[in-house]
N, C-alpha and C. Protein backbone atom coordinates (compact mmCIF):
# COMPACT_ATOMS: atom_id res chain seq x y z
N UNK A 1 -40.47 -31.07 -60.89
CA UNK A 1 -39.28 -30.41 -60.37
C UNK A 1 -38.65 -29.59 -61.48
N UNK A 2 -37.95 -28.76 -61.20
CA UNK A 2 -37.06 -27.24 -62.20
C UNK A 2 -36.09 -27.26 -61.44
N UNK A 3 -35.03 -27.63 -62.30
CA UNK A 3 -33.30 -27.20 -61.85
C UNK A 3 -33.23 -25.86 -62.58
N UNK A 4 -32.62 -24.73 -61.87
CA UNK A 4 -31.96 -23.81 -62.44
C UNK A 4 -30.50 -23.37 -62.05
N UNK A 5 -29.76 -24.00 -62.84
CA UNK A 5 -27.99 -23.82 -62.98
C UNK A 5 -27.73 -22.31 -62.60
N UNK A 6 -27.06 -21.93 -61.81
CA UNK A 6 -26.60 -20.49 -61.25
C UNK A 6 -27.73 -19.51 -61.00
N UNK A 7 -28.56 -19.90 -60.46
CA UNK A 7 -29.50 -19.03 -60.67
C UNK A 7 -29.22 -18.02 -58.87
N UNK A 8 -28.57 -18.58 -57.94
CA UNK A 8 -28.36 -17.80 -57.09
C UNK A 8 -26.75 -17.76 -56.91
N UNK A 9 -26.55 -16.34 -57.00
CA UNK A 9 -24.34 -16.44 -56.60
C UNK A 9 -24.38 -15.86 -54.94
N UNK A 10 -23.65 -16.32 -54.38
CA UNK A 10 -23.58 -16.60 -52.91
C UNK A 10 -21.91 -15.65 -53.52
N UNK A 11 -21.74 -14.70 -52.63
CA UNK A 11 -20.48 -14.25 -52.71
C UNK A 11 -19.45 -14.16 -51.43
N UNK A 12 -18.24 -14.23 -51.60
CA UNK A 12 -17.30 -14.39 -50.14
C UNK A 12 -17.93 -13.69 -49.32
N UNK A 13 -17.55 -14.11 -47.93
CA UNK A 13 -17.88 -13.13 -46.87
C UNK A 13 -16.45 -12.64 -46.32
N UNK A 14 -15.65 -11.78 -46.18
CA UNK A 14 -14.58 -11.28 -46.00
C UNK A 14 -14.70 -11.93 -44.35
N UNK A 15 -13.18 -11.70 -43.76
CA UNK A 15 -13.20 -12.38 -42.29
C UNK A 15 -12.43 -10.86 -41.54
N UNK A 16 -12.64 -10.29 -40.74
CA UNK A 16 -12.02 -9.75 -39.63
C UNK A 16 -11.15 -9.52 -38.98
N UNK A 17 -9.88 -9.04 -38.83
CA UNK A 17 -8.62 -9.54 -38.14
C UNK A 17 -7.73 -8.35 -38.00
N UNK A 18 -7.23 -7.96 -36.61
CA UNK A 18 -5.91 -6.75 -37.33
C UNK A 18 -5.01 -7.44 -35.88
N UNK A 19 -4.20 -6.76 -35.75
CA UNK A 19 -3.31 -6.94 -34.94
C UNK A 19 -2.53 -5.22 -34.54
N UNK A 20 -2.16 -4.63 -33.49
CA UNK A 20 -1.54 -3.95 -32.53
C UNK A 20 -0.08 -3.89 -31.95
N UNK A 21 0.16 -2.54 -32.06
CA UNK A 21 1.94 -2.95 -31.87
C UNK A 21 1.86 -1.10 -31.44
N UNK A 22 2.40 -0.93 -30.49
CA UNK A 22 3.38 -2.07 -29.26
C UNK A 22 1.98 -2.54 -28.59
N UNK A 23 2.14 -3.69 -27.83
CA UNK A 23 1.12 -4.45 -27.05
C UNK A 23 0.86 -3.73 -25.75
N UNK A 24 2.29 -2.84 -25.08
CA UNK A 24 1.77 -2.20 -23.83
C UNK A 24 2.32 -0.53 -24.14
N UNK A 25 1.24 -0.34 -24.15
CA UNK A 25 0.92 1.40 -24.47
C UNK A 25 1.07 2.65 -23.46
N UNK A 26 1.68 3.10 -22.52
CA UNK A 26 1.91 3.90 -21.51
C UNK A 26 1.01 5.73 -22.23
N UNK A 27 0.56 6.22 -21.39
CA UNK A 27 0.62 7.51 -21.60
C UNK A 27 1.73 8.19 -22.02
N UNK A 28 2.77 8.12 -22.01
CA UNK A 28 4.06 9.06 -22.45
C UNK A 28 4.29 8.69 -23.72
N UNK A 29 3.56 7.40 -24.31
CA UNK A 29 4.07 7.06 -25.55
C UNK A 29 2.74 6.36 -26.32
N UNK A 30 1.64 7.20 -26.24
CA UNK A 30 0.02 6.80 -26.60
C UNK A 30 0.09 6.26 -28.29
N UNK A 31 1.42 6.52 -28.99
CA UNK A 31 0.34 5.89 -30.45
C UNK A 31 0.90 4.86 -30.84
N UNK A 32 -0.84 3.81 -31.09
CA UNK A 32 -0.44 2.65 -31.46
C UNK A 32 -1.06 2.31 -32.95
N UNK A 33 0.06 1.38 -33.38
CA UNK A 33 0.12 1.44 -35.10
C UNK A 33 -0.75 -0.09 -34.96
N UNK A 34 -1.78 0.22 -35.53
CA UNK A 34 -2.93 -1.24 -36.13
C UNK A 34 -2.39 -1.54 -37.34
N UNK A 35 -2.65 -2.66 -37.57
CA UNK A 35 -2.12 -3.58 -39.14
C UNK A 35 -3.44 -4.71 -39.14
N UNK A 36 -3.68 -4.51 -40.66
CA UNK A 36 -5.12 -5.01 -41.05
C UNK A 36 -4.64 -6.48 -41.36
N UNK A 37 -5.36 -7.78 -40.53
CA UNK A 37 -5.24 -8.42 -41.15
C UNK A 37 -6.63 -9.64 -41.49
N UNK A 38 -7.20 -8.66 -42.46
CA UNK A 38 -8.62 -9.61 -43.00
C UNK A 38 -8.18 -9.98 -44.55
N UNK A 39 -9.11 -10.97 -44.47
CA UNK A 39 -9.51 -11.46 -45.71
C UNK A 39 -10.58 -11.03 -46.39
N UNK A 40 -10.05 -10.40 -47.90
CA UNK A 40 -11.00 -10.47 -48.54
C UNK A 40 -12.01 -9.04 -48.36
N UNK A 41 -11.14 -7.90 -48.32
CA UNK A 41 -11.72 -6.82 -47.71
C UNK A 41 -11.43 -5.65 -48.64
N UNK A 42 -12.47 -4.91 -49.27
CA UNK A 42 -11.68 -3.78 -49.44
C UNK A 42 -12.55 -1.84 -48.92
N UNK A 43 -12.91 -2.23 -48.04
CA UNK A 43 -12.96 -0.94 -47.11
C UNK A 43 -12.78 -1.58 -45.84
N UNK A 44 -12.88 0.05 -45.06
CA UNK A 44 -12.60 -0.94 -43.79
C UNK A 44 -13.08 0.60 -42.73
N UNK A 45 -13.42 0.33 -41.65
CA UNK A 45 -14.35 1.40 -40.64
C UNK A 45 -13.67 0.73 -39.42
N UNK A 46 -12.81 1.93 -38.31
CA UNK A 46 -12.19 1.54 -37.30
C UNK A 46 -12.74 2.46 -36.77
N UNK A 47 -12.94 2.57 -35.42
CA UNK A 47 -13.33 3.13 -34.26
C UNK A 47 -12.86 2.76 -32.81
N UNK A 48 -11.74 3.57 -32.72
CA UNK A 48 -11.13 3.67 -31.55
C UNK A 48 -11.14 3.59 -30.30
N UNK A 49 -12.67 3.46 -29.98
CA UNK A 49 -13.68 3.59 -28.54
C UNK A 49 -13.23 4.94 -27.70
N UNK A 50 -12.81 5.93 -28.84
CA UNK A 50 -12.85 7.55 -27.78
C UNK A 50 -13.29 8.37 -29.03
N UNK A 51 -14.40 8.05 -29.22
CA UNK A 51 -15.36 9.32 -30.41
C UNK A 51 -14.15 9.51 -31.27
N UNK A 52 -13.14 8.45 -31.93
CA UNK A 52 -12.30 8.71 -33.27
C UNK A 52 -12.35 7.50 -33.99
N UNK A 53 -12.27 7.92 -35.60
CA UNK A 53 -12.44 6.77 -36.59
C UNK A 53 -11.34 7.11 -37.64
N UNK A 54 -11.43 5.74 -38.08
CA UNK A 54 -10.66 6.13 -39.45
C UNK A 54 -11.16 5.07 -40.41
N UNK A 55 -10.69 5.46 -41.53
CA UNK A 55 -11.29 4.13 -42.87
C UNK A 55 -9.94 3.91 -43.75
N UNK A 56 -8.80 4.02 -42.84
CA UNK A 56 -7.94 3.23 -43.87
C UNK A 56 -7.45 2.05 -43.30
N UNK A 57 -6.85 1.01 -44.73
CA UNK A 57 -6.86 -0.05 -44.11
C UNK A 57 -5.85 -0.77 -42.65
N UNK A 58 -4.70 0.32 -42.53
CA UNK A 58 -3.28 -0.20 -41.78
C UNK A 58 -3.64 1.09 -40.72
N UNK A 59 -3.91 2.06 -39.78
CA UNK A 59 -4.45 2.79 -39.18
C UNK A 59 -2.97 3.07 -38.39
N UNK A 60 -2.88 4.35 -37.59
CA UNK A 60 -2.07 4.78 -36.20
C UNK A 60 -3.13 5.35 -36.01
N UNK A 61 -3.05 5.64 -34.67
CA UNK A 61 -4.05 6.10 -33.43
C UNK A 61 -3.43 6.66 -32.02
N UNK A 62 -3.71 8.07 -31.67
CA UNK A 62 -3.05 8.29 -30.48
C UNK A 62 -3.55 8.62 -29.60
N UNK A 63 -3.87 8.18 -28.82
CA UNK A 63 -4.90 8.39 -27.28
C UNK A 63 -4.44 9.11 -26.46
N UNK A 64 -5.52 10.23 -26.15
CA UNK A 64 -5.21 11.49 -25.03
C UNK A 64 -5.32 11.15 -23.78
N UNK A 65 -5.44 9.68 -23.05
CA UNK A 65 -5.87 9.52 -21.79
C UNK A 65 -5.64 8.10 -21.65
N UNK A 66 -5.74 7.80 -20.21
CA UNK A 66 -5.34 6.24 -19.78
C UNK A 66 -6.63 5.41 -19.36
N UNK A 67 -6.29 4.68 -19.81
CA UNK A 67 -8.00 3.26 -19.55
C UNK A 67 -7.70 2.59 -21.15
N UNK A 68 -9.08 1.65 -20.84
CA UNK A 68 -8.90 0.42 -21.67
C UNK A 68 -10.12 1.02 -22.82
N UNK A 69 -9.73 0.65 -23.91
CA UNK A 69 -10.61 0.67 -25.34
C UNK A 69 -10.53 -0.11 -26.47
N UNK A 70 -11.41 -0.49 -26.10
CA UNK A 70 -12.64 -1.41 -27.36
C UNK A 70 -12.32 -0.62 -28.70
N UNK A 71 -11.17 -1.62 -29.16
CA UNK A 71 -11.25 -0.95 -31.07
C UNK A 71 -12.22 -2.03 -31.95
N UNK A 72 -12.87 -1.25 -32.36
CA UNK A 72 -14.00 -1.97 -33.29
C UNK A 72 -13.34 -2.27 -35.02
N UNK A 73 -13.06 -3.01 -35.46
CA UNK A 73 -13.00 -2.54 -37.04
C UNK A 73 -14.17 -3.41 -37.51
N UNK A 74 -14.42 -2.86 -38.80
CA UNK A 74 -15.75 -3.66 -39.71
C UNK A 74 -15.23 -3.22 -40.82
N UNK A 75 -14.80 -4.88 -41.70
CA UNK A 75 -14.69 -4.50 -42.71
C UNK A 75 -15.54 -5.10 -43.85
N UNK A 76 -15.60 -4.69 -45.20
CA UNK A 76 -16.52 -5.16 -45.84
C UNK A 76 -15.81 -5.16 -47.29
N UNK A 77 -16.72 -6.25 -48.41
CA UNK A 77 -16.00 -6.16 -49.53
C UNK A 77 -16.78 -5.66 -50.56
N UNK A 78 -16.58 -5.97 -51.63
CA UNK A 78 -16.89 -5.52 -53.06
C UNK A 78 -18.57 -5.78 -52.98
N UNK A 79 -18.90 -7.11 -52.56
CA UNK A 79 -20.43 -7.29 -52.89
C UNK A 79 -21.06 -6.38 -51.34
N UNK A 80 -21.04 -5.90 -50.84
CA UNK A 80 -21.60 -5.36 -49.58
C UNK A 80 -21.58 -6.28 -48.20
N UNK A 81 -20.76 -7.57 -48.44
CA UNK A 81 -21.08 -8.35 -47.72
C UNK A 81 -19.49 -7.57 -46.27
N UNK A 82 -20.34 -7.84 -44.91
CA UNK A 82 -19.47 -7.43 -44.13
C UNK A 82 -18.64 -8.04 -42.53
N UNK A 83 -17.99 -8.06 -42.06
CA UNK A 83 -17.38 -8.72 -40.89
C UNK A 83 -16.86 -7.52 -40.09
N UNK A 84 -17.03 -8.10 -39.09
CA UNK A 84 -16.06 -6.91 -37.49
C UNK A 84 -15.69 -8.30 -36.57
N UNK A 85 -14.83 -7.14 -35.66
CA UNK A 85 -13.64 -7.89 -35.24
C UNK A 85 -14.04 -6.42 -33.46
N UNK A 86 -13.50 -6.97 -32.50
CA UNK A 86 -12.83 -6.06 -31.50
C UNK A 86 -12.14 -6.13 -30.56
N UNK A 87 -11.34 -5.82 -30.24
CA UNK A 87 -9.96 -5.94 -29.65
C UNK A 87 -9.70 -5.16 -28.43
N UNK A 88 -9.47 -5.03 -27.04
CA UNK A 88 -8.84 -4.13 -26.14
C UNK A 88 -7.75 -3.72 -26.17
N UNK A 89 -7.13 -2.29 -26.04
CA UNK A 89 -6.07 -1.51 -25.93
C UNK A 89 -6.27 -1.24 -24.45
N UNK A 90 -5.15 -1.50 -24.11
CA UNK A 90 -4.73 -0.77 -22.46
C UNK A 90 -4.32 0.30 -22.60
N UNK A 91 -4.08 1.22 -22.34
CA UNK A 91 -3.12 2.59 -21.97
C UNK A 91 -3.03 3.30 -20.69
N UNK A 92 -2.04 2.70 -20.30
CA UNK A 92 -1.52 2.68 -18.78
C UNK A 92 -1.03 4.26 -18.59
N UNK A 93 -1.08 4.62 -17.10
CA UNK A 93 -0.19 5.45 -17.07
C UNK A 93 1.12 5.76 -16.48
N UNK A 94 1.72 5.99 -16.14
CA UNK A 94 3.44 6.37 -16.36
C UNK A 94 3.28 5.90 -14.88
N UNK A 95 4.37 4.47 -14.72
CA UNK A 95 4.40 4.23 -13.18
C UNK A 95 5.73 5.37 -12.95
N UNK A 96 5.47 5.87 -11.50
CA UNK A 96 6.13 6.73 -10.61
C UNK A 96 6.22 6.47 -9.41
N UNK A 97 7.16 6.78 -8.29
CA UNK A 97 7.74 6.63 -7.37
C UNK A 97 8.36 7.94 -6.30
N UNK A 98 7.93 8.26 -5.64
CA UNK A 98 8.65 9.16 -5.11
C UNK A 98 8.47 9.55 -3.58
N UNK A 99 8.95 9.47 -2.23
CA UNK A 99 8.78 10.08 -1.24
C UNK A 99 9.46 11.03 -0.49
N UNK A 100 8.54 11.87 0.39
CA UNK A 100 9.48 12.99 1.05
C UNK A 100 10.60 12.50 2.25
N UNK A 101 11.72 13.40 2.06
CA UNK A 101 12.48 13.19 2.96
C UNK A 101 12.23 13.98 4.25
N UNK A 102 11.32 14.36 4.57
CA UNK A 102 11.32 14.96 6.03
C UNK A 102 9.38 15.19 6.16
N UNK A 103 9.18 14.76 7.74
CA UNK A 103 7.54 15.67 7.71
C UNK A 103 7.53 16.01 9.04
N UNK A 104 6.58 16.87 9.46
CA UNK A 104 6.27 17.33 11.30
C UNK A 104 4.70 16.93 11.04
N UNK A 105 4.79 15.81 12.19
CA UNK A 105 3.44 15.71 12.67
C UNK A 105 3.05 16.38 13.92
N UNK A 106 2.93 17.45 13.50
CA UNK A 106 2.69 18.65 14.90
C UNK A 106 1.12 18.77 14.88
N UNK A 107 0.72 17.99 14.30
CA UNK A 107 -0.93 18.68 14.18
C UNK A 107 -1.86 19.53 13.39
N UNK A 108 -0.80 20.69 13.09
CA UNK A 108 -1.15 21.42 12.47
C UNK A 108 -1.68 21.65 10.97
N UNK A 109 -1.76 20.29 10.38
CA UNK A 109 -2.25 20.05 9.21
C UNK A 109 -1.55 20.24 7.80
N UNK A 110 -0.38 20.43 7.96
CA UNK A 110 0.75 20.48 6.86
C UNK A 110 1.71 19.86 6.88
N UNK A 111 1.94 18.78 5.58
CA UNK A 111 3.13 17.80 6.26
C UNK A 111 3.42 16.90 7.07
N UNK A 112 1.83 16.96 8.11
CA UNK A 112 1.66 16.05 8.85
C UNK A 112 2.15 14.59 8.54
N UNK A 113 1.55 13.80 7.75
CA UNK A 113 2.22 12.51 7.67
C UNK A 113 3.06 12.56 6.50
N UNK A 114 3.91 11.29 6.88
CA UNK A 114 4.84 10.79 6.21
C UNK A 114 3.93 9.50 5.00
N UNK A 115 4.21 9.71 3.56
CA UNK A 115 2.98 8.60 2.69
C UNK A 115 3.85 9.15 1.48
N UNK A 116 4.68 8.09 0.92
CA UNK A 116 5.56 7.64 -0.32
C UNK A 116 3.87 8.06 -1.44
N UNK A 117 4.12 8.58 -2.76
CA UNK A 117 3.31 9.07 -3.33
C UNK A 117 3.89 8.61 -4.95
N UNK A 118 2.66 8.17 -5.87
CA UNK A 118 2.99 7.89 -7.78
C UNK A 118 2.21 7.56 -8.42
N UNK A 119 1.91 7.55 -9.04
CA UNK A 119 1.06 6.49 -10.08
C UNK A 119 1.16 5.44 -10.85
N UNK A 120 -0.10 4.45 -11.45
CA UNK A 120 0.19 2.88 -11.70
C UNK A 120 0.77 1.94 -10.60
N UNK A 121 -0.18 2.52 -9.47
CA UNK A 121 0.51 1.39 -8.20
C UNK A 121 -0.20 0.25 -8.69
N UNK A 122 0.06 -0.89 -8.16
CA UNK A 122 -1.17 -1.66 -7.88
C UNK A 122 -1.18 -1.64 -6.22
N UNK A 123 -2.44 -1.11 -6.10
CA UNK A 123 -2.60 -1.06 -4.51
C UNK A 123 -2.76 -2.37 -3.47
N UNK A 124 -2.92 -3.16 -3.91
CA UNK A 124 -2.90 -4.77 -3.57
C UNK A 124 -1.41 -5.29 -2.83
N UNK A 125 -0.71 -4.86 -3.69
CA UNK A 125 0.73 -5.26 -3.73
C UNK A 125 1.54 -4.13 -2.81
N UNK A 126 1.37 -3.48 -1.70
CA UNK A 126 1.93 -2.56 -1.44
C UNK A 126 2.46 -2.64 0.21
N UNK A 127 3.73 -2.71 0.71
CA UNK A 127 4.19 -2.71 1.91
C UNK A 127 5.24 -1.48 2.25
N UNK A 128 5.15 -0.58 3.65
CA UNK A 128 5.24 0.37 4.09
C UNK A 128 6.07 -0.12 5.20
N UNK A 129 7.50 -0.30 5.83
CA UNK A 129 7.85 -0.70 6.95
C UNK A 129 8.74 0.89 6.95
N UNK A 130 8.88 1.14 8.63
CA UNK A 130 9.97 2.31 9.25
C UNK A 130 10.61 1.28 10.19
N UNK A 131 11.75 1.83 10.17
CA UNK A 131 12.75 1.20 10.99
C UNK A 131 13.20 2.29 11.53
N UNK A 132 13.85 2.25 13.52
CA UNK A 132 14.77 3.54 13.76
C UNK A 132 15.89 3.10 13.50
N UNK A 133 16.73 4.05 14.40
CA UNK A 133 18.40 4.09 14.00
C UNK A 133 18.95 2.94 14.23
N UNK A 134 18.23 1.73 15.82
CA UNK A 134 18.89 0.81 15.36
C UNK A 134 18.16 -0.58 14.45
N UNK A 135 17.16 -0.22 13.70
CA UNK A 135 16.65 -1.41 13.00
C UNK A 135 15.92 -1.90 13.57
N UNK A 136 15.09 -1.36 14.30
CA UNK A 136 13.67 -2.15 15.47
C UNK A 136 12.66 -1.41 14.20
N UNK A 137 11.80 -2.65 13.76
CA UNK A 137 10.80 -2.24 13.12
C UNK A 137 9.77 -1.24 14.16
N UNK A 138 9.25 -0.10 13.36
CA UNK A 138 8.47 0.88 14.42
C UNK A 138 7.47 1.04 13.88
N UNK A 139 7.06 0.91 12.73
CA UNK A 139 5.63 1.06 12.14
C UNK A 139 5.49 0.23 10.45
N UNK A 140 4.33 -0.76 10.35
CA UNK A 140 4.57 -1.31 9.14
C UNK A 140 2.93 -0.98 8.93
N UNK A 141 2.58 -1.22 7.17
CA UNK A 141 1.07 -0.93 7.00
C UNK A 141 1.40 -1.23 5.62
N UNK A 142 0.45 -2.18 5.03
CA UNK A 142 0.06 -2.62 3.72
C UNK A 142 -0.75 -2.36 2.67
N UNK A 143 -1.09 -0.77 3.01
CA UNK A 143 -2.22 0.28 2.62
C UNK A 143 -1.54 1.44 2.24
N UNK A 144 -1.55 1.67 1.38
CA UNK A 144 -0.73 2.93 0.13
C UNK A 144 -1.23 4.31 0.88
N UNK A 145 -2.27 4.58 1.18
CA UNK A 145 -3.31 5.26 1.48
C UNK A 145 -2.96 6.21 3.00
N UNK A 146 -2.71 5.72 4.15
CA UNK A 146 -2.61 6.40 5.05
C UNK A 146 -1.11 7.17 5.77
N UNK A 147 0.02 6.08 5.24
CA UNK A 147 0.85 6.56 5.20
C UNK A 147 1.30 6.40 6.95
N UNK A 148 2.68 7.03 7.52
CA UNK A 148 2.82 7.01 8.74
C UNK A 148 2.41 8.28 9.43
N UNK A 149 1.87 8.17 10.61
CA UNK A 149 1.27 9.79 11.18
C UNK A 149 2.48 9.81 12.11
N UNK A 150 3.50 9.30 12.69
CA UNK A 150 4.23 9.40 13.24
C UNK A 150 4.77 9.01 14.40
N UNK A 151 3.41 8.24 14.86
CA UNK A 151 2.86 7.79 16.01
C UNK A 151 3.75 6.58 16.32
N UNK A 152 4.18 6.28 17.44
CA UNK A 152 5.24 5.58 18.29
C UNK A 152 4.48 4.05 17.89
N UNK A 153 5.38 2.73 18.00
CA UNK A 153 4.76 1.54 18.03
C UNK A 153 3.67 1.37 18.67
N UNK A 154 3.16 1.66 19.73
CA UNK A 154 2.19 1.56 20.41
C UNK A 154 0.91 2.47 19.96
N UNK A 155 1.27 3.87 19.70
CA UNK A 155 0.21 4.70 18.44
C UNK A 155 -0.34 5.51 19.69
N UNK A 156 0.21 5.47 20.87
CA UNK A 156 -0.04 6.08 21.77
C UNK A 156 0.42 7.99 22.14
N UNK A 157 1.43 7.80 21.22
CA UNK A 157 2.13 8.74 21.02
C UNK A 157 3.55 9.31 19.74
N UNK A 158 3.79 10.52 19.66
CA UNK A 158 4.64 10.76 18.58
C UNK A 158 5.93 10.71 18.90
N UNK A 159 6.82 10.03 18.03
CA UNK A 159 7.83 9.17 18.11
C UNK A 159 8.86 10.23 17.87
N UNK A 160 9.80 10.52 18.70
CA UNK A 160 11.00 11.73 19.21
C UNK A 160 11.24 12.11 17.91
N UNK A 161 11.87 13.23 17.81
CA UNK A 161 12.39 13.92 16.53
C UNK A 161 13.47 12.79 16.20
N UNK A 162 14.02 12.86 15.26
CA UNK A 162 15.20 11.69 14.33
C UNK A 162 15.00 11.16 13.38
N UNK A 163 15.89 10.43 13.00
CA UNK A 163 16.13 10.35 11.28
C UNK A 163 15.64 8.52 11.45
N UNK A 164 14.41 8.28 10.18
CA UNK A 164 14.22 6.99 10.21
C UNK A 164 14.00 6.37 9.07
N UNK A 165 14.51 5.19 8.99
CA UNK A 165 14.41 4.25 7.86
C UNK A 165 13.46 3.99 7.51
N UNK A 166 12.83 4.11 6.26
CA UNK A 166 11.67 3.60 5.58
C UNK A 166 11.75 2.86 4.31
N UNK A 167 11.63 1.34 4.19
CA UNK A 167 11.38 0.78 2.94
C UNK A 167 10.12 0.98 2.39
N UNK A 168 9.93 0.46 1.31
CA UNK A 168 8.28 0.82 0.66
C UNK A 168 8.69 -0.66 -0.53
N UNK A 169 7.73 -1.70 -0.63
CA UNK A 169 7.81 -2.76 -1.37
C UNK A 169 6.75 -2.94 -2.58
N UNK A 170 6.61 -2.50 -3.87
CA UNK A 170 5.12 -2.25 -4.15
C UNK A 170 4.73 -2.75 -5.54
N UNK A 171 4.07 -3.41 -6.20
CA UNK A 171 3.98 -3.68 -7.75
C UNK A 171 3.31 -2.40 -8.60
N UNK A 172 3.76 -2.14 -10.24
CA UNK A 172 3.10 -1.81 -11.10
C UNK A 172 1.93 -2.37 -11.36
N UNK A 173 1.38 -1.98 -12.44
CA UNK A 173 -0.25 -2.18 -12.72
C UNK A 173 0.24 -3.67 -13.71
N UNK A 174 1.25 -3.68 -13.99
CA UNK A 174 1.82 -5.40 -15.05
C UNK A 174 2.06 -6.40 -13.67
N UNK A 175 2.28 -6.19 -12.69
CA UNK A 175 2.79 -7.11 -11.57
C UNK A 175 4.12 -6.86 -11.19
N UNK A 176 5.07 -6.31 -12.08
CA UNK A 176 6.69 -5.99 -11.66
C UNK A 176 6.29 -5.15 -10.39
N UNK A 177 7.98 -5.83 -9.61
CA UNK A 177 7.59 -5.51 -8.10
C UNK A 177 8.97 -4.80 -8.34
N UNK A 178 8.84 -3.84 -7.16
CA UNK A 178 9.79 -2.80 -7.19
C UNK A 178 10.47 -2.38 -5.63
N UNK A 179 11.66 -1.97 -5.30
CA UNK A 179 11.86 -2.05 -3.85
C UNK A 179 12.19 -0.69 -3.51
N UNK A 180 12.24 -0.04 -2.43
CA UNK A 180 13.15 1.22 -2.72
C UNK A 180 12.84 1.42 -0.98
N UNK A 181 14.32 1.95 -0.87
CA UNK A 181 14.36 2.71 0.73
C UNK A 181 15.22 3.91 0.68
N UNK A 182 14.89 4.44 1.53
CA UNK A 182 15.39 5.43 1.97
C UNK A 182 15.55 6.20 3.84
N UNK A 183 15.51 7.64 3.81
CA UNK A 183 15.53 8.02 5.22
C UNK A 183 14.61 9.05 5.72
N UNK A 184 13.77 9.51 6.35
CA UNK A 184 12.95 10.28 6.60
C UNK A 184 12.99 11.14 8.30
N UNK A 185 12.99 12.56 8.04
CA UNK A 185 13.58 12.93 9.11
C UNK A 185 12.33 13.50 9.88
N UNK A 186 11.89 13.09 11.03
CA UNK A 186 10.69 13.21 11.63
C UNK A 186 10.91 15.00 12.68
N UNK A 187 10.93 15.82 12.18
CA UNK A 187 10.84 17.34 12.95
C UNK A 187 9.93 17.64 13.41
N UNK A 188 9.68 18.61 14.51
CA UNK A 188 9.14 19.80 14.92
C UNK A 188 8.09 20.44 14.34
């Protein structure tokens, strides 16, 4: 047998780690500030998951578009030895809200239906009730999508000219639920 004292040096392996701020990222307000937190590192290779990089160690980053991305970092130390880490970023886009106050379902293909319109719904979560003047529910639908054509409870026919109540009940893409009514004037 042969002992040989140091004859192999095994050197650290650095560890991986950053952290993200703010945690929920909207389109109107895309840049998010990364903070490195590895051990034992002194370069470092980030990749944003939209064809952008950077190599410093504390990074900002500002994203032109909404969806989820895979940030990669890999960092490595003095002896070549190396670690990665990857993380999801959300970047939502701008919840909105808005419907018309008047439509004619005459047929004619303009304006035809009545359909509350925004973005970052969650479509899951979504309720559509009209009420008339005196509060008789007249049309309800749990589908973001089709909206009211105008058509009488029965769907047999289009429901007289007049002014009608419409709630709309619906969640963001986080789960916050949101309420909103208003009046919609059914014309000619």
């Amino acid at each position: 047998t042969i002992t040989i004292n140091n004859y192999i040096q095994v050197f650290a392996i650095p560890e991986a780690d950053f952290s993200f701020h703010p945690e929920v990222v909207t389109i109107d307000d895309p840049t998010v500030y990364f903070t490195d937190q590895s051990s034992s590192a002194t370069s470092w290779t980030w990749n944003f998951g939209d064809n952008t990089t950077a190599s410093s160690s504390s990074p900002s980053h500002t994203f032109n578009s909404t969806g989820t991305f895979s940030i990669l970092l890999i960092v490595s130390n003095s002896s070549g030895c190396s670690d990665s880490i990857s993380k999801r970023v959300l970047v939502q886009d701008i919840f909105t809200f808005y419907a018309p106050n008047a439509f004619t379902p005459n047929g004619n293909h303009i304006n035809d239906i009545f359909i509350p319109k925004g973005n970052a719904w969650d479509t899951a979560c979504f309720q559509l009730r009209i009420f008339d003047r005196w509060g008789k529910l007249f049309f309800e639908s749990f589908d973001a999508s089709p909206g009211w054509d105008g058509q009488t409870g029965n769907g047999k026919e289009t429901a007289q000219e007049d002014v009608y109540v419409w709630t709309v009940d619906l969640c963001d893409m986080t789960g916050k639920k949101y309420h909103y009514a208003g009046t919609v004037t059914l014309a000619d």
